[in-house]
PDB file of N, CA and C in Angstrom:
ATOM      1  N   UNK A   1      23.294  66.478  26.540  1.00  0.00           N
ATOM      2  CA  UNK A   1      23.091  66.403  27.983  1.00  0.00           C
ATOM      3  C   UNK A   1      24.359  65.836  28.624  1.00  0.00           C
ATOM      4  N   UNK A   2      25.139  66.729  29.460  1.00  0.00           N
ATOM      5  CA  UNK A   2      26.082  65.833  30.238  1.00  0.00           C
ATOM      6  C   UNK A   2      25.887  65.042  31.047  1.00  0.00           C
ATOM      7  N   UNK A   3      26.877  64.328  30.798  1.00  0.00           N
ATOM      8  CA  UNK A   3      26.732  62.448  31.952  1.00  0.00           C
ATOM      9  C   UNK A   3      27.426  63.040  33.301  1.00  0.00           C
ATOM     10  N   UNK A   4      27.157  62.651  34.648  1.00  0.00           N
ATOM     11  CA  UNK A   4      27.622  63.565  35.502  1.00  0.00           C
ATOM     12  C   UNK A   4      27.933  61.411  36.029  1.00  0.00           C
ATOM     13  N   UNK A   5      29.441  61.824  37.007  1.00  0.00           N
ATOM     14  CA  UNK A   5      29.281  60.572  37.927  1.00  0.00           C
ATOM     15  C   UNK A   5      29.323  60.892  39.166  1.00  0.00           C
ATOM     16  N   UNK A   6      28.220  60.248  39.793  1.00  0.00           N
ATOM     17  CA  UNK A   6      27.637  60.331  40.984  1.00  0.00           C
ATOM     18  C   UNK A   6      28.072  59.400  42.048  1.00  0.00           C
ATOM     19  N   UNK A   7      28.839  58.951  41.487  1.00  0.00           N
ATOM     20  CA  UNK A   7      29.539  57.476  42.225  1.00  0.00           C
ATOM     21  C   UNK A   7      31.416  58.415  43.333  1.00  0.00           C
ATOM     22  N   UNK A   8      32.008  59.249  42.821  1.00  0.00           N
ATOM     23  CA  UNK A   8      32.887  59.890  43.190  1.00  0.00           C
ATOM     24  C   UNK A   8      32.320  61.481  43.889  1.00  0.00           C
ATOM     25  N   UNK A   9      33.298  61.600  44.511  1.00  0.00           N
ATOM     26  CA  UNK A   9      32.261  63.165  45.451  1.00  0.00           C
ATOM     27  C   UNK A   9      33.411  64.431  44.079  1.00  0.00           C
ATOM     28  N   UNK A  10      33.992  64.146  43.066  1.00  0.00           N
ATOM     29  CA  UNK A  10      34.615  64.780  41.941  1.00  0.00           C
ATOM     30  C   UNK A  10      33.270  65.061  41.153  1.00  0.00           C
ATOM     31  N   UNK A  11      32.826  63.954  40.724  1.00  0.00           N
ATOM     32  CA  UNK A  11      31.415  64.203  40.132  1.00  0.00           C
ATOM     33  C   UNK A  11      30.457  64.705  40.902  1.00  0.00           C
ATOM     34  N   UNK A  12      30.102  64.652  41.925  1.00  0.00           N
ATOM     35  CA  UNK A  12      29.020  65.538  43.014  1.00  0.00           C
ATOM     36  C   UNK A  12      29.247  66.432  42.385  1.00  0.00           C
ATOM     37  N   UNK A  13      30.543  67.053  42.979  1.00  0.00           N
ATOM     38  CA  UNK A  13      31.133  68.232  43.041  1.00  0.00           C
ATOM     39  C   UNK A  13      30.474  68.987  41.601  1.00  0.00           C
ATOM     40  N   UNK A  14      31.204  68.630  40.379  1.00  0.00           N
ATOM     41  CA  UNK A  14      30.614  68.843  39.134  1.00  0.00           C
ATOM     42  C   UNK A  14      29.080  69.020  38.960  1.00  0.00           C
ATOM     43  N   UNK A  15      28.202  67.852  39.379  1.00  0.00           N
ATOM     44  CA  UNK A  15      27.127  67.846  38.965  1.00  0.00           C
ATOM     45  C   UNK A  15      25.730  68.960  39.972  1.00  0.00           C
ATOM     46  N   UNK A  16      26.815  69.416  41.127  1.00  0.00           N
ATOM     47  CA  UNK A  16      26.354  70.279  42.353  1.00  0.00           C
ATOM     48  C   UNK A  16      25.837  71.626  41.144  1.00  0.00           C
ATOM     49  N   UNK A  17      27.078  72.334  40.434  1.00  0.00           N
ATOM     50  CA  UNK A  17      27.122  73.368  39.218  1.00  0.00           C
ATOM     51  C   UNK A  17      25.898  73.049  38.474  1.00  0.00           C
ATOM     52  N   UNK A  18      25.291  72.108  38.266  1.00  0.00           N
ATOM     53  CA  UNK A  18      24.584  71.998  37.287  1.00  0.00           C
ATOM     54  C   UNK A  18      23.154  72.880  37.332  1.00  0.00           C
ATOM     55  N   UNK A  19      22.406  73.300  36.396  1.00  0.00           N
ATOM     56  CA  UNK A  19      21.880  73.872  36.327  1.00  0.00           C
ATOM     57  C   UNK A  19      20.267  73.291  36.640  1.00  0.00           C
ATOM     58  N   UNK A  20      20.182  71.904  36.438  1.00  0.00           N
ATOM     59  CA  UNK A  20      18.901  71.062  36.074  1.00  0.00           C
ATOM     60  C   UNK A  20      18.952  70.825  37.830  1.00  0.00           C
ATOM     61  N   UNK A  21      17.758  71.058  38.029  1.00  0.00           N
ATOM     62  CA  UNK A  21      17.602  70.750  39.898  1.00  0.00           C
ATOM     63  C   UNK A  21      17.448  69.494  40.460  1.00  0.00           C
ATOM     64  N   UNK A  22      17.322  68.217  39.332  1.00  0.00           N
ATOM     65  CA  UNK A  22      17.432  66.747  39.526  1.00  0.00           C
ATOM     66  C   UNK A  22      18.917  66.462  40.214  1.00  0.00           C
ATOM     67  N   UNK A  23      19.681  66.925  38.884  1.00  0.00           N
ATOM     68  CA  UNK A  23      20.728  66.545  39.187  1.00  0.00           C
ATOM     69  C   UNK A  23      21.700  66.716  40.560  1.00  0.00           C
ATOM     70  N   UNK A  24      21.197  68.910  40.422  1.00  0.00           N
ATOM     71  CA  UNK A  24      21.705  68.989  41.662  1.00  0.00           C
ATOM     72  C   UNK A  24      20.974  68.163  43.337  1.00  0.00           C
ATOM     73  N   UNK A  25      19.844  67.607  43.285  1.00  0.00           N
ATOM     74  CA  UNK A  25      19.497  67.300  44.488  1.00  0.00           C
ATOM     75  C   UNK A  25      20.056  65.891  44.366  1.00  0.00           C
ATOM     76  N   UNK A  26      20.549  65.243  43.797  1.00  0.00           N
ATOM     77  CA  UNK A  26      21.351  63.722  43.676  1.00  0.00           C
ATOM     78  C   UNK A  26      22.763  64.551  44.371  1.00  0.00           C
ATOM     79  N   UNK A  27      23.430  65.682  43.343  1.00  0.00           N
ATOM     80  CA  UNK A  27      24.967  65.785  44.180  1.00  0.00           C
ATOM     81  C   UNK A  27      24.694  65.644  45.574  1.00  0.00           C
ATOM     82  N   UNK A  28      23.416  66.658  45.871  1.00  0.00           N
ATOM     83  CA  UNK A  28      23.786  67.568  47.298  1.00  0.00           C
ATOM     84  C   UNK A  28      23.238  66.250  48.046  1.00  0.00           C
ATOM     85  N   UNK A  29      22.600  65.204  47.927  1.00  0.00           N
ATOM     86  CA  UNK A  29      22.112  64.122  48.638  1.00  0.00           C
ATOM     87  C   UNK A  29      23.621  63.356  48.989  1.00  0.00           C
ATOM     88  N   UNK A  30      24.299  62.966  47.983  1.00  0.00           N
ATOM     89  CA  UNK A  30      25.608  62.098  47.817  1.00  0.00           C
ATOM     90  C   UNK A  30      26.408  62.829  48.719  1.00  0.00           C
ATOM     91  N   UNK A  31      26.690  64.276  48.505  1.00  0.00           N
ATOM     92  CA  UNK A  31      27.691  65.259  49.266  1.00  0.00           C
ATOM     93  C   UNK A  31      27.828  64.976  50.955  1.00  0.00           C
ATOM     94  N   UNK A  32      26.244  65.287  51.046  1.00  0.00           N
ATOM     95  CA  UNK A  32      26.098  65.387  52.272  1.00  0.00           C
ATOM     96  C   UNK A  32      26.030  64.168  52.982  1.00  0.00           C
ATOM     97  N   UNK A  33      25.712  63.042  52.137  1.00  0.00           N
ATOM     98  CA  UNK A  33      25.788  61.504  52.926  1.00  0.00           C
ATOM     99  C   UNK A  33      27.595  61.375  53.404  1.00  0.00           C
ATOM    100  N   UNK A  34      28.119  62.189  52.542  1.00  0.00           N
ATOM    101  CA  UNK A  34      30.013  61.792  52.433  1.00  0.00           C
ATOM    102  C   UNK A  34      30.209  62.587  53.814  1.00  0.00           C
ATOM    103  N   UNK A  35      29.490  63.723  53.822  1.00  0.00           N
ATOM    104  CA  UNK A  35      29.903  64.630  55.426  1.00  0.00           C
ATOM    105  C   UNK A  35      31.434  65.150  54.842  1.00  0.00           C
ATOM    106  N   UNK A  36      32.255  64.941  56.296  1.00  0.00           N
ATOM    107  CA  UNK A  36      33.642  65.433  56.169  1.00  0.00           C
ATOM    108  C   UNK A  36      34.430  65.073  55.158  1.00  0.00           C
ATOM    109  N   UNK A  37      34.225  63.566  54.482  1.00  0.00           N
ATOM    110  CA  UNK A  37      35.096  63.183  53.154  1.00  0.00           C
ATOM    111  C   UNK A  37      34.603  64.330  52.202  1.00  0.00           C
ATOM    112  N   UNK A  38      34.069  64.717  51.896  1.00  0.00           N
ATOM    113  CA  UNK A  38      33.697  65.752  51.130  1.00  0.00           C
ATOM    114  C   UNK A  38      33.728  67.330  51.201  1.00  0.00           C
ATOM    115  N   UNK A  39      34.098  67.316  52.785  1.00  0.00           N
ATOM    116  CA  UNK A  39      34.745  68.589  53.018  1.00  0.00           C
ATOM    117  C   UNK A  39      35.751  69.584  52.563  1.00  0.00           C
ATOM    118  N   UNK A  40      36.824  69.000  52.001  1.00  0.00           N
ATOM    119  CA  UNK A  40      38.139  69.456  50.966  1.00  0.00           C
ATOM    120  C   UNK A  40      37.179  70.043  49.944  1.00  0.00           C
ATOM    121  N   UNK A  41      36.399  69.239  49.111  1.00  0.00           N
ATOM    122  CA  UNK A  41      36.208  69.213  47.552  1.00  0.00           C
ATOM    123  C   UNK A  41      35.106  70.622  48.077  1.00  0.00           C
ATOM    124  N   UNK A  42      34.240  70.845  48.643  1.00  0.00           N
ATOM    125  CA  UNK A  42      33.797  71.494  49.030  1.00  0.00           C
ATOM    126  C   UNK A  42      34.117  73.178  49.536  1.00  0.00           C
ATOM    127  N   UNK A  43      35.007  72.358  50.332  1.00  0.00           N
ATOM    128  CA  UNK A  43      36.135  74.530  50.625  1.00  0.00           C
ATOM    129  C   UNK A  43      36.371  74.898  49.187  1.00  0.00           C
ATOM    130  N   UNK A  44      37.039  73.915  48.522  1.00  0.00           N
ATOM    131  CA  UNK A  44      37.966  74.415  47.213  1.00  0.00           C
ATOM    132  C   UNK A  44      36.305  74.995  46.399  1.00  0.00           C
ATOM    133  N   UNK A  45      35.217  74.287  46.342  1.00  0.00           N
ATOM    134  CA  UNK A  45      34.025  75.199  45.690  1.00  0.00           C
ATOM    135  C   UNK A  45      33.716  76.286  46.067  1.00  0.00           C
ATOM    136  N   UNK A  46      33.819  76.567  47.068  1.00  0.00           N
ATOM    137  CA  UNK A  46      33.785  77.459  48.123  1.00  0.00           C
ATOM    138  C   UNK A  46      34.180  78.691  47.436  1.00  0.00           C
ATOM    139  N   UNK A  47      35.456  78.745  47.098  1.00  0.00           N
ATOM    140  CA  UNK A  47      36.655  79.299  46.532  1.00  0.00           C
ATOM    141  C   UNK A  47      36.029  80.041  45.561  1.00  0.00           C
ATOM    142  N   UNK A  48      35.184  79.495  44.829  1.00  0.00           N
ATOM    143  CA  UNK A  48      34.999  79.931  43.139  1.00  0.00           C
ATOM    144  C   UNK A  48      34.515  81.272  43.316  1.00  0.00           C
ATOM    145  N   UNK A  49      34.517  82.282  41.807  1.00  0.00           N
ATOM    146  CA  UNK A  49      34.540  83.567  41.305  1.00  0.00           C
ATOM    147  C   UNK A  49      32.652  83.583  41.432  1.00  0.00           C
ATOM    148  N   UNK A  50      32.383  82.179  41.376  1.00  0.00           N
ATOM    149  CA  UNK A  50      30.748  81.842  40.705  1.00  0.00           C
ATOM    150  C   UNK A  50      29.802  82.183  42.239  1.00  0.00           C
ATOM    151  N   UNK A  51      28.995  83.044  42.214  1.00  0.00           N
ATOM    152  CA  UNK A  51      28.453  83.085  44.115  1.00  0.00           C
ATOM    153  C   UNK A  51      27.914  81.985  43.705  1.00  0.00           C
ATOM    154  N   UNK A  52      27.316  81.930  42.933  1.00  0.00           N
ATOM    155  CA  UNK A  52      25.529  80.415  43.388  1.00  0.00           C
ATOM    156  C   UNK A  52      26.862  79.276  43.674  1.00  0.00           C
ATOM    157  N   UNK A  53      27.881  78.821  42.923  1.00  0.00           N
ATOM    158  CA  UNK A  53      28.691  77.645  43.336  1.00  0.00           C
ATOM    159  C   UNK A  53      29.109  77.829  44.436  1.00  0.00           C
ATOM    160  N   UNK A  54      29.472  79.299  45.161  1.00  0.00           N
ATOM    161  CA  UNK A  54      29.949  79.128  46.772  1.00  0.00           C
ATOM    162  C   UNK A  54      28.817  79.110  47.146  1.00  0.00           C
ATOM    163  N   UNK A  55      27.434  79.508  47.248  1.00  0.00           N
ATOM    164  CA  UNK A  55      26.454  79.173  47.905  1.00  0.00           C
ATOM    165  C   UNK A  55      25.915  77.812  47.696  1.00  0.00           C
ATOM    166  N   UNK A  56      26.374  77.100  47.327  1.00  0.00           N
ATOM    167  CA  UNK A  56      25.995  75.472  47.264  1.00  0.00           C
ATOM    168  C   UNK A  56      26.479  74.732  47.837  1.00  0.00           C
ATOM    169  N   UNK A  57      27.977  75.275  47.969  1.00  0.00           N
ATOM    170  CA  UNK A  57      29.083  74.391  48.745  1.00  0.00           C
ATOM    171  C   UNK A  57      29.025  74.949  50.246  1.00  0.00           C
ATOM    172  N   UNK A  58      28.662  76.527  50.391  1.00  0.00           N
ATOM    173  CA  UNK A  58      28.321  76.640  52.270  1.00  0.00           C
ATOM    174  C   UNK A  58      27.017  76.104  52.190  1.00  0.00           C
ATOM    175  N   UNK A  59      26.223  75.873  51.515  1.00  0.00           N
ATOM    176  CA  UNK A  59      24.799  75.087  52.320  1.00  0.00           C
ATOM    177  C   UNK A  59      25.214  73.177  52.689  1.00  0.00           C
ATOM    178  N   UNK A  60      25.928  72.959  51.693  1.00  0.00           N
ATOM    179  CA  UNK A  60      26.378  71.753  52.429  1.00  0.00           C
ATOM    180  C   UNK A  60      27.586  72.018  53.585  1.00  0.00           C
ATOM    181  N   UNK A  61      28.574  72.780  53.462  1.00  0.00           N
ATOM    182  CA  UNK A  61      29.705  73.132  54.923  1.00  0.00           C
ATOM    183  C   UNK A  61      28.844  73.292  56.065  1.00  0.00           C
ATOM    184  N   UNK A  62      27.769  73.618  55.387  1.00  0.00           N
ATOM    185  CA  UNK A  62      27.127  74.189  56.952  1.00  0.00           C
ATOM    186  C   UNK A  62      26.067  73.090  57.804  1.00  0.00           C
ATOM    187  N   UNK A  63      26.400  71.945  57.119  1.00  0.00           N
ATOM    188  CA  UNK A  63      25.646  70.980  57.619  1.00  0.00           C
ATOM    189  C   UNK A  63      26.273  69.754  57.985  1.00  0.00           C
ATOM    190  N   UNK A  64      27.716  69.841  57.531  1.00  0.00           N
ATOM    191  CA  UNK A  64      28.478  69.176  58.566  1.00  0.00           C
ATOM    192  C   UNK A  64      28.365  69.031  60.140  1.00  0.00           C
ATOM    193  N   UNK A  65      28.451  67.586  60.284  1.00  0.00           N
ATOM    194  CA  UNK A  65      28.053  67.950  61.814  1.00  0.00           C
ATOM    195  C   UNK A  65      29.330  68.116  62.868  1.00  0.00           C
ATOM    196  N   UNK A  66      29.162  68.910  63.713  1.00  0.00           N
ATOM    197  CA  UNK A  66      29.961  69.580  64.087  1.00  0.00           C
ATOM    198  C   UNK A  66      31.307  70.748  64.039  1.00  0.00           C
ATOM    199  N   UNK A  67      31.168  71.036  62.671  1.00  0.00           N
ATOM    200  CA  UNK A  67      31.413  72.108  61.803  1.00  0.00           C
ATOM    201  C   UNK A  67      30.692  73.444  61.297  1.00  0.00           C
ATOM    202  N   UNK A  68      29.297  72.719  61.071  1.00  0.00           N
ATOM    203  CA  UNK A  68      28.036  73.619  60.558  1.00  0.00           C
ATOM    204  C   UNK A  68      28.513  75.190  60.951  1.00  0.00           C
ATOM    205  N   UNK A  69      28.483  75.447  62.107  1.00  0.00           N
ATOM    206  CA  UNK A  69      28.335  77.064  63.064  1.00  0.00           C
ATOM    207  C   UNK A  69      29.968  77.344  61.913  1.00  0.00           C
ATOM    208  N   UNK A  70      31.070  76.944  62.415  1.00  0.00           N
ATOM    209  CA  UNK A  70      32.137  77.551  62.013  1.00  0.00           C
ATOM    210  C   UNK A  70      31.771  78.250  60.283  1.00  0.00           C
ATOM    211  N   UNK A  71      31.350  77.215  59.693  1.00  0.00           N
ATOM    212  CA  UNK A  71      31.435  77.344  58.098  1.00  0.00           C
ATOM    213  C   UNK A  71      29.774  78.788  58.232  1.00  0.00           C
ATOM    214  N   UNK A  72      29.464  78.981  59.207  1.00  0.00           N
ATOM    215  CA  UNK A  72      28.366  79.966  59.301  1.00  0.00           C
ATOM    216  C   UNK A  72      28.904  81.047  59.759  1.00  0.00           C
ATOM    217  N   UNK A  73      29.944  81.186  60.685  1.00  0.00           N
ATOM    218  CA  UNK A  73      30.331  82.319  60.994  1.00  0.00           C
ATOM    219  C   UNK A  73      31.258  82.763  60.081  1.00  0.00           C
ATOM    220  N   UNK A  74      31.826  81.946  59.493  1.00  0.00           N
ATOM    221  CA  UNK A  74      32.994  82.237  58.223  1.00  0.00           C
ATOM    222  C   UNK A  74      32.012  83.142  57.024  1.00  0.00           C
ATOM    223  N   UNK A  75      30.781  82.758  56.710  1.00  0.00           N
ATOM    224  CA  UNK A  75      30.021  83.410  55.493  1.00  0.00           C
ATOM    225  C   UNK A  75      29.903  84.503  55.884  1.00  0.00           C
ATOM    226  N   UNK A  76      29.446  84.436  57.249  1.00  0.00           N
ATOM    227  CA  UNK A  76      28.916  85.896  57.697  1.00  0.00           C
ATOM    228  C   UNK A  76      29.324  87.075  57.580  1.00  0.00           C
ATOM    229  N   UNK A  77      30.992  86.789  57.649  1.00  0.00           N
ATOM    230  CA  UNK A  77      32.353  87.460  57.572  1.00  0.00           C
ATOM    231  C   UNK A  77      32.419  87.831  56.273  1.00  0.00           C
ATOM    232  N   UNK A  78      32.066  87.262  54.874  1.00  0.00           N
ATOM    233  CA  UNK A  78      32.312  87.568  53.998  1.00  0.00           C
ATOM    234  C   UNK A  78      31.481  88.500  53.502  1.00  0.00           C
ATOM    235  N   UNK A  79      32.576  89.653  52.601  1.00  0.00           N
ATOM    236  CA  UNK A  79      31.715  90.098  51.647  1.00  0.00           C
ATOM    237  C   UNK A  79      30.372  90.121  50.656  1.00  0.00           C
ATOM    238  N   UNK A  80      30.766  88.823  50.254  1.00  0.00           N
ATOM    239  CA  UNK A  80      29.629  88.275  49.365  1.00  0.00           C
ATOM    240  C   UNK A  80      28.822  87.971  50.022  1.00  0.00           C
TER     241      UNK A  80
END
């Protein structure tokens, strides 16, 4: 079982991927408490080849506050 750290938004980030839905509702709780500090680590997930990992990272972009709409009209735009 991997040890995920929940204490850095590096480990969110990581433990967001995870497959076990505990874990991920601890990242996405931590993520979203960070807001904009967590915004970087977030685009760059964004990024990935993996859809479910960009769809994890726009459900938190999109709940930034006062960002949310942008990071919504940006998906919309996309292919995927």
């Amino acid at each position: 079982m991997p040890k995920f750290d929940f204490t850095t938004i590096e480990g969110n980030i990581e433990a967001l991927k995870s497959p076990n839905s505990a874990t991920r509702y601890l990242a996405w709780t931590n993520l979203h408490k960070e807001g904009t500090k967590a915004e970087k680590a977030l685009l760059k997930l964004y990024e990935s080849k993996v859809l479910h990992e960009r769809a994890r990272a726009l459900w938190l972009l999109g709940r930034i506050e006062g960002k949310g709409r942008n990071y919504v009209d940006k998906a919309i735009k996309d292919v995927d």
